[in-house]
Protein backbone atom coordinates (compact mmCIF):
# COMPACT_ATOMS: atom_id res chain seq x y z
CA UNK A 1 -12.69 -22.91 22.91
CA UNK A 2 -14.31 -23.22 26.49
CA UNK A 3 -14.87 -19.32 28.10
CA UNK A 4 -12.95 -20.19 30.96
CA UNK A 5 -9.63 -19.87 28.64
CA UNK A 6 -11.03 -17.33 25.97
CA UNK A 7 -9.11 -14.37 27.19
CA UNK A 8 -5.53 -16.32 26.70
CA UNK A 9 -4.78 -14.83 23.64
CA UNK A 10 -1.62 -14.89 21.85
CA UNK A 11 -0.90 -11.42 23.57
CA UNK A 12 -1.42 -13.14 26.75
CA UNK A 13 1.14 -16.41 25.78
CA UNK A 14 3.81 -13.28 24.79
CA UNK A 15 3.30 -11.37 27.86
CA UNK A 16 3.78 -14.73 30.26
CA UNK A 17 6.11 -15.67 28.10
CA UNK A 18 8.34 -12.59 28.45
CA UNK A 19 7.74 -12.39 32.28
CA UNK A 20 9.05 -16.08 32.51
CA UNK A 21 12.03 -15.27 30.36
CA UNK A 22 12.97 -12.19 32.86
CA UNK A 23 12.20 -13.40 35.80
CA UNK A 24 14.44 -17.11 34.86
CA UNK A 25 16.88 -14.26 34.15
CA UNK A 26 16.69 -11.82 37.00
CA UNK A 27 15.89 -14.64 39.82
CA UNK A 28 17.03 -17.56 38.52
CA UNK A 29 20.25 -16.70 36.46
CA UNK A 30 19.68 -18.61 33.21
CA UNK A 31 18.91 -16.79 30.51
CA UNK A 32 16.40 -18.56 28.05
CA UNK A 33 16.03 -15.50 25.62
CA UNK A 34 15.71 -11.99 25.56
CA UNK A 35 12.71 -10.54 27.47
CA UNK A 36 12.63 -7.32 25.71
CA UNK A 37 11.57 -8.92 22.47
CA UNK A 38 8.49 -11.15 23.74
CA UNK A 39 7.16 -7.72 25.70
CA UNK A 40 7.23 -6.30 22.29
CA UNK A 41 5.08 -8.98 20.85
CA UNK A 42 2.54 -8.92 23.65
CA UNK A 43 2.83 -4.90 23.04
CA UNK A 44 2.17 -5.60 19.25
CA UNK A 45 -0.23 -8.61 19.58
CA UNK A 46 -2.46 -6.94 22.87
CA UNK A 47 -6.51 -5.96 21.79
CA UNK A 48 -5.87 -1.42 22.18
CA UNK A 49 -9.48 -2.48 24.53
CA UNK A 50 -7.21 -3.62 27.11
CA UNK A 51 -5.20 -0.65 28.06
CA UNK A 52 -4.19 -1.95 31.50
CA UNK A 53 -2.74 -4.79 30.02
CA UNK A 54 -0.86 -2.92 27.27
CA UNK A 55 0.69 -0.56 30.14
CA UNK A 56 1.73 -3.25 31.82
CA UNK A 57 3.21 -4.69 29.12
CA UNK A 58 5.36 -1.71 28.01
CA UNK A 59 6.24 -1.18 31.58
CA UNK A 60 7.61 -4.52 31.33
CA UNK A 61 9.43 -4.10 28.08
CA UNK A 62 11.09 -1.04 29.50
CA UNK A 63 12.34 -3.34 31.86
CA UNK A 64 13.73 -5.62 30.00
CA UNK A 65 15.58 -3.05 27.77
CA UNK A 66 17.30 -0.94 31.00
CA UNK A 67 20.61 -1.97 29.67
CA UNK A 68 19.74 -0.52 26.44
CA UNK A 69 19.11 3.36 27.99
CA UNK A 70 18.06 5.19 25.28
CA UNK A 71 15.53 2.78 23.87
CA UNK A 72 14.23 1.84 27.50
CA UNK A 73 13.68 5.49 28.20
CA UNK A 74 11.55 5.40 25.07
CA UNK A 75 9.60 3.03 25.69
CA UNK A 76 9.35 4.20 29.40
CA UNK A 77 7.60 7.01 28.12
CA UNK A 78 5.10 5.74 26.38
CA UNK A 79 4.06 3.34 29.44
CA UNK A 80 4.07 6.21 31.23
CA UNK A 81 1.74 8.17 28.80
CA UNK A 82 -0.32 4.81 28.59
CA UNK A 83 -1.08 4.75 32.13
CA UNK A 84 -1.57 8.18 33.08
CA UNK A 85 -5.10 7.98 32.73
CA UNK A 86 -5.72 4.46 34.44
CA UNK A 87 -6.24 4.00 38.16
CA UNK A 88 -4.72 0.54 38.71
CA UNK A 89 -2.95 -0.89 41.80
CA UNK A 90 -1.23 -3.33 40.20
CA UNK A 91 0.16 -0.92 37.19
CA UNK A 92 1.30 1.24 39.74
CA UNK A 93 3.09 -1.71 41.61
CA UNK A 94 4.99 -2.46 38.06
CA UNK A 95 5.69 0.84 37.45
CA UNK A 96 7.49 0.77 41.34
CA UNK A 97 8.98 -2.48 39.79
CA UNK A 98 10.30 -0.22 36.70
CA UNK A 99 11.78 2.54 38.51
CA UNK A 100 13.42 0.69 41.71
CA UNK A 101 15.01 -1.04 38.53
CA UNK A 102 16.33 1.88 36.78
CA UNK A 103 18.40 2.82 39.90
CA UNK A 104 21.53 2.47 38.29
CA UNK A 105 20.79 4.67 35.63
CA UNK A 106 19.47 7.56 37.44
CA UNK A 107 22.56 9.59 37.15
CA UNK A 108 20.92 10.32 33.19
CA UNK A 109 18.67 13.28 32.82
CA UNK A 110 16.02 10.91 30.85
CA UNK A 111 16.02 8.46 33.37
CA UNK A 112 15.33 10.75 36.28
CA UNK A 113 12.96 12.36 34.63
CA UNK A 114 11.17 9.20 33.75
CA UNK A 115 11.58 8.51 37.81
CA UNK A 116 9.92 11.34 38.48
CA UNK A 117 7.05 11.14 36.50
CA UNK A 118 6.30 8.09 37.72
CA UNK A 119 7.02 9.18 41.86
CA UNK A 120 4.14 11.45 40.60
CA UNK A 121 1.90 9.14 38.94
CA UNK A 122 1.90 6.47 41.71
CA UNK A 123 1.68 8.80 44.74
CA UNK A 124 4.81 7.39 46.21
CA UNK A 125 7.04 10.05 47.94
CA UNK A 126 10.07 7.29 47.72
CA UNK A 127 10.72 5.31 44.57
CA UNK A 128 12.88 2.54 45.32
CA UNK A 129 16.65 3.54 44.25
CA UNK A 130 17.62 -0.25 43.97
């Protein structure tokens, strides 16, 4: 395998995978399969060396499963707990992405809490309501 594409592992393929299915979803309207499972593969499948990556990817499972509260606050928290000790831009811009999301849930105790928590963790005074 050339270097160039070492690091496309079969965590990688899930991860992409599951962003495609959301965002054909979310943006596009057709629905080629659910998200939620393909972020847990990449969650399952992802090297524990690359923590970032394995936020990220819960971050984005919790995404996919905001319909499903209970289980989305679940595995909210343990993105959360994943990233609270990296420094990362772009987790903190998915993590923005997760809560401006969870908007319509934020009438729950969990979910509020889990919106707070991250207002904390990301600096940001605001967290988008969506």
């Amino acid at each position: 395998m050339p270097d160039w594409i070492a690091y496309f592992t079969p965590a990688e393929l899930a991860g992409a995978t599951a962003v495609s299915r959301r965002d054909l979803r979310d943006l596009h309207g057709r629905d080629i399969g659910p998200a939620s499972a393909t972020f847990a593969d990449a969650v399952a499948l992802r090297d524990p060396g690359y923590r970032r990556c394995q936020a990220m990817d819960l971050v984005g499972h919790a995404a996919a499963l905001l319909g499903e509260r209970e289980q989305a606050c679940a595995v909210a928290k343990n993105a959360l707990h994943a990233a609270g000790s990296l420094d990362s831009a772009l987790l903190s811009s998915r993590i923005l992405t997760l809560t401006g999301a969870s908007g319509p849930f934020r009438r729950h105790p969990e979910v509020l809490a889990l919106r707070e928590q991250a207002q904390a963790m990301t600096g940001f005074a605001n967290v988008p309501a969506a």
